[in-house]
Protein backbone atom coordinates (compact mmCIF):
# COMPACT_ATOMS: atom_id res chain seq x y z
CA UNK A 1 125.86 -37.94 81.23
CA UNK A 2 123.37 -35.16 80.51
CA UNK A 3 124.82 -31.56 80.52
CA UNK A 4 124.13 -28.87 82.33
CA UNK A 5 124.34 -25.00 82.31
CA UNK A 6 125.71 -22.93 85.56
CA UNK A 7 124.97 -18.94 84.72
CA UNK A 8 127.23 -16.57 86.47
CA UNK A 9 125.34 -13.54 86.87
CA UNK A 10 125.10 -9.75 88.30
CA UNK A 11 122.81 -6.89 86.65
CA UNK A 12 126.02 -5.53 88.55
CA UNK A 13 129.69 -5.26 86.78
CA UNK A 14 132.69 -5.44 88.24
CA UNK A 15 131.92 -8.15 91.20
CA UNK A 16 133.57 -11.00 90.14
CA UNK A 17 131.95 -12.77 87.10
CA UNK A 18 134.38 -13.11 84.46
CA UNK A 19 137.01 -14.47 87.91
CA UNK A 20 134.48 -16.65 88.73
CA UNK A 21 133.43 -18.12 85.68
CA UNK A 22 136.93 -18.92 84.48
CA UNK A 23 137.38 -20.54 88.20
CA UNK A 24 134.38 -22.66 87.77
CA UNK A 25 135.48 -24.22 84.42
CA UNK A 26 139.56 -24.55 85.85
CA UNK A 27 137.78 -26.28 89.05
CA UNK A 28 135.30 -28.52 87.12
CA UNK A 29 137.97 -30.02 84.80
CA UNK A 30 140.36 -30.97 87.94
CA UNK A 31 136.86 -33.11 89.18
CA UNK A 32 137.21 -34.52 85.72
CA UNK A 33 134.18 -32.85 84.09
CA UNK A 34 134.41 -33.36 80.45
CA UNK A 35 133.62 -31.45 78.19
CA UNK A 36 133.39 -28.13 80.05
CA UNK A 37 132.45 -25.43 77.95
CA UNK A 38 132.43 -21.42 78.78
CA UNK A 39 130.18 -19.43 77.18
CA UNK A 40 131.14 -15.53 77.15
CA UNK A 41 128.06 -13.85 76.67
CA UNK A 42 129.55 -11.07 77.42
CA UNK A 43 130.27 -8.14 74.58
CA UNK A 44 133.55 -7.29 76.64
CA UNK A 45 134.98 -11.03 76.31
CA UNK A 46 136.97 -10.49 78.98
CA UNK A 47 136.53 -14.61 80.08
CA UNK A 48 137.46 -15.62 76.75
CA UNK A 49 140.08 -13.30 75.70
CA UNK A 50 141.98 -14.24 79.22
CA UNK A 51 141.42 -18.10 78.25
CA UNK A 52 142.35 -17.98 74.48
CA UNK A 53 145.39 -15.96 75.95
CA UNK A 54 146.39 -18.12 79.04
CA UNK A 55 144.54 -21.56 77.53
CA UNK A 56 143.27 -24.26 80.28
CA UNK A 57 143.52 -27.48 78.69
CA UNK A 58 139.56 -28.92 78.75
CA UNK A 59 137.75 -25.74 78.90
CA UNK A 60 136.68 -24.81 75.00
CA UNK A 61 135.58 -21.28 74.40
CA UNK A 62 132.44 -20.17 72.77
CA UNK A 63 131.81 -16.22 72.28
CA UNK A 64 128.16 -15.65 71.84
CA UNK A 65 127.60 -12.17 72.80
CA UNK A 66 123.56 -11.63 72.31
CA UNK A 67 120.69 -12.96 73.80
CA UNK A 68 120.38 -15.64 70.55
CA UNK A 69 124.04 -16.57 70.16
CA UNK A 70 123.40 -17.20 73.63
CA UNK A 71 120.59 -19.48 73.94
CA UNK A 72 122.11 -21.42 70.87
CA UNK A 73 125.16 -22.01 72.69
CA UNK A 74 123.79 -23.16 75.73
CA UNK A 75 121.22 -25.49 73.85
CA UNK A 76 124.39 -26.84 72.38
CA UNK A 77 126.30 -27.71 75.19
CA UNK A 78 127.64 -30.93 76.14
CA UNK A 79 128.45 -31.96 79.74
CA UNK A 80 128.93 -28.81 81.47
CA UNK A 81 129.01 -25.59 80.55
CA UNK A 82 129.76 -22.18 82.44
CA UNK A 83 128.06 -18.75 81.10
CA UNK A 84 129.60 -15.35 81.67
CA UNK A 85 126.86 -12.87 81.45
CA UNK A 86 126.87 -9.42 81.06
CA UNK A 87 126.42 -6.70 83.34
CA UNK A 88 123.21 -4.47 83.22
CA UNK A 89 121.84 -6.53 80.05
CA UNK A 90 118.53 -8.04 81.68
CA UNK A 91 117.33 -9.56 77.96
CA UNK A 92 120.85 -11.68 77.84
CA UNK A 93 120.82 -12.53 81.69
CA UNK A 94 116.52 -13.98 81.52
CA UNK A 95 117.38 -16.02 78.57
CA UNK A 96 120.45 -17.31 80.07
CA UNK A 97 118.64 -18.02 83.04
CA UNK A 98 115.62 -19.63 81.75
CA UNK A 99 118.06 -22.25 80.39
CA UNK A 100 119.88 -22.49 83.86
CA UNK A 101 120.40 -25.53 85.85
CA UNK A 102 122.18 -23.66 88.49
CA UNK A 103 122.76 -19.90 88.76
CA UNK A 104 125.61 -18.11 90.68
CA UNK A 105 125.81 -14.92 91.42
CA UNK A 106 129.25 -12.68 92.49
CA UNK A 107 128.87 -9.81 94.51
CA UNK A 108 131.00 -7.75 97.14
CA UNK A 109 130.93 -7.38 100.50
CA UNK A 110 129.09 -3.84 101.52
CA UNK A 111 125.98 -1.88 101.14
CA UNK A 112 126.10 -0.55 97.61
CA UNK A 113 125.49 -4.53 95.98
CA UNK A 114 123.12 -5.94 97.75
CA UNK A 115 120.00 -3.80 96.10
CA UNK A 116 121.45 -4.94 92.70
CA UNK A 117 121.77 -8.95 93.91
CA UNK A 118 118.04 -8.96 94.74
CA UNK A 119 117.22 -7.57 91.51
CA UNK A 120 119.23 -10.32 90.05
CA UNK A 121 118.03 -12.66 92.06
CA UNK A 122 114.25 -11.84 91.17
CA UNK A 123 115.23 -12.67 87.15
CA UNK A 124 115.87 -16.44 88.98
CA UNK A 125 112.92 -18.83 88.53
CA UNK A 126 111.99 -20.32 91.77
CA UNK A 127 112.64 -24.37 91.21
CA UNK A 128 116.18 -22.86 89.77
CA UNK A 129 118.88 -23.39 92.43
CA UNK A 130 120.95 -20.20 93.31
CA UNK A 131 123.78 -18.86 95.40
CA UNK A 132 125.53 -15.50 96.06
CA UNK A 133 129.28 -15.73 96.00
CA UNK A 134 131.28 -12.89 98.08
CA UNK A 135 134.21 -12.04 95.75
CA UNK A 136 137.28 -10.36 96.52
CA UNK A 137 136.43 -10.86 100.16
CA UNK A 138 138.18 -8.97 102.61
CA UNK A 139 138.07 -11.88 105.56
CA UNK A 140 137.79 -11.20 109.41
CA UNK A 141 136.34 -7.63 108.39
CA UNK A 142 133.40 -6.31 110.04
CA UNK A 143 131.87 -5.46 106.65
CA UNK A 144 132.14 -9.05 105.38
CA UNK A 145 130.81 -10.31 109.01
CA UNK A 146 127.60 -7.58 107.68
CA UNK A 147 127.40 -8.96 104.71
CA UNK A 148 127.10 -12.94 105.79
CA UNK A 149 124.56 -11.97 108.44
CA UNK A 150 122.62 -9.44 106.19
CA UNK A 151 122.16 -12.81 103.59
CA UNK A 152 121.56 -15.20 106.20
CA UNK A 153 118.69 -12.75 107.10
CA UNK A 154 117.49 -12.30 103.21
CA UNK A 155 117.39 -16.25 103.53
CA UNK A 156 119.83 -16.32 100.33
CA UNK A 157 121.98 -19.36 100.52
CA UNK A 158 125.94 -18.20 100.48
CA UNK A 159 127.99 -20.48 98.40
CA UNK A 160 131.26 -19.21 98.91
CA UNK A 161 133.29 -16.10 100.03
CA UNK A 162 136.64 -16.28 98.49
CA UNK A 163 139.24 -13.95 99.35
CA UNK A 164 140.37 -10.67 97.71
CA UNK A 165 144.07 -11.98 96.86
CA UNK A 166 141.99 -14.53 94.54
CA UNK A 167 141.59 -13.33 91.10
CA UNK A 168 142.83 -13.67 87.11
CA UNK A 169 146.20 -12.16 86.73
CA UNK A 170 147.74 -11.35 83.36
CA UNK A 171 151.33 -11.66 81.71
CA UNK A 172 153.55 -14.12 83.63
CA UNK A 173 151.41 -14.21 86.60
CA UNK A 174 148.27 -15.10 84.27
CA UNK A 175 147.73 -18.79 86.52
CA UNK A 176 145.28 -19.46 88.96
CA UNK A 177 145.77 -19.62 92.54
CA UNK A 178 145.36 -22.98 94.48
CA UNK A 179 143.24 -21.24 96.87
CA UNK A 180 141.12 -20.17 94.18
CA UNK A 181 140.66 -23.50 92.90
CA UNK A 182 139.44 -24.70 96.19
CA UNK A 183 137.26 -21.79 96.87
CA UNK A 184 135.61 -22.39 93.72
CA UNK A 185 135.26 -25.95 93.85
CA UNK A 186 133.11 -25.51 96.97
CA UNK A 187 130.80 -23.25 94.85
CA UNK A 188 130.95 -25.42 91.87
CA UNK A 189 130.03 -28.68 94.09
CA UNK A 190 127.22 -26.57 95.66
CA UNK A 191 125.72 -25.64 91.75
CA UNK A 192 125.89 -29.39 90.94
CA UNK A 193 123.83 -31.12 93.74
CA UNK A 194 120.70 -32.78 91.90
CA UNK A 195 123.06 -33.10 88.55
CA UNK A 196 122.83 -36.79 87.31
């Protein structure tokens, strides 16, 4: 099986991508993905330190934390691996994504992201497949209904919203949610069409 690289990305922070990168991996070993690899390119760690401290067995963690540690990793990846990117660092996010088989990219539901998502979306090379994911989703709100429509009209495919009681917990509540799981495995199953 050849591997593949999904980026989770946002020249945005706090919308979602460390959640939804830890999701992905969780989701892709209960399809039976083997290996699945995260890769926290991120300086913060925050995807790795939450796995190294609340393991999932099948996901192994690599911390590579610059643009080259980055690239390596992802050149080194077997079967399928998920990359946490940093917020704000274009250098780190346009390597990652030049290497991307799929791209995903969190944001929230209201008027303040979507400037930043297009910006992201503009480091995405066209034959690259991409989706926006509406974290922390506040459902049957009028700002989420605004949100949908306002992609629909940018002609950005949606690949999930998944609701605000979704996210990583820590101490004894450090598990993921079942509704999580599913929500991401609809993303993750979106990222994968065309993978052999």
């Amino acid at each position: 099986m050849p591997s593949m690289n999904i980026i989770v990305t946002s020249l945005k922070g706090g919308v979602g991508k460390s959640t939804s990168s830890i999701y992905l991996c969780a989701a892709a070993v209960e399809r039976g993905y083997d290996p699945v690899t995260l890769i926290d390119a991120d300086p913060q760690a925050s995807s790795a330190e939450w796995l190294e401290t609340w393991p999932l067995p099948g996901i192994t963690v690599v911390e590579a934390p610059s643009e080259r540690t980055a690239t390596r990793a992802m050149r080194r990846v077997e079967g399928l691996g998920i990359v946490d990117t940093p917020p704000g660092n274009e250098r780190i996010t346009q390597s990652a994504v030049a290497l991307a088989d799929a791209v995903v990219v969190p944001t929230r539901a209201g008027g303040v992201e979507y400037s930043r998502v297009l910006a992201t979306l503009e480091l995405i090379p066209t034959r690259i497949p991409r989706g926006v994911v509406i974290c922390a989703a506040r459902l049957g709100t009028n700002d989420l209904e605004a949100a949908i429509a306002w992609w629909k009209e940018q002609k950005v495919e949606l690949w999930g919203v998944i609701p605000e009681r979704v996210g990583i917990a820590a101490g004894p509540e450090a598990r993921l949610s079942r509704e999580g799981l599913e929500g991401y495995d609809a993303v993750l199953r979106r990222a994968l069409r065309g993978w052999h």
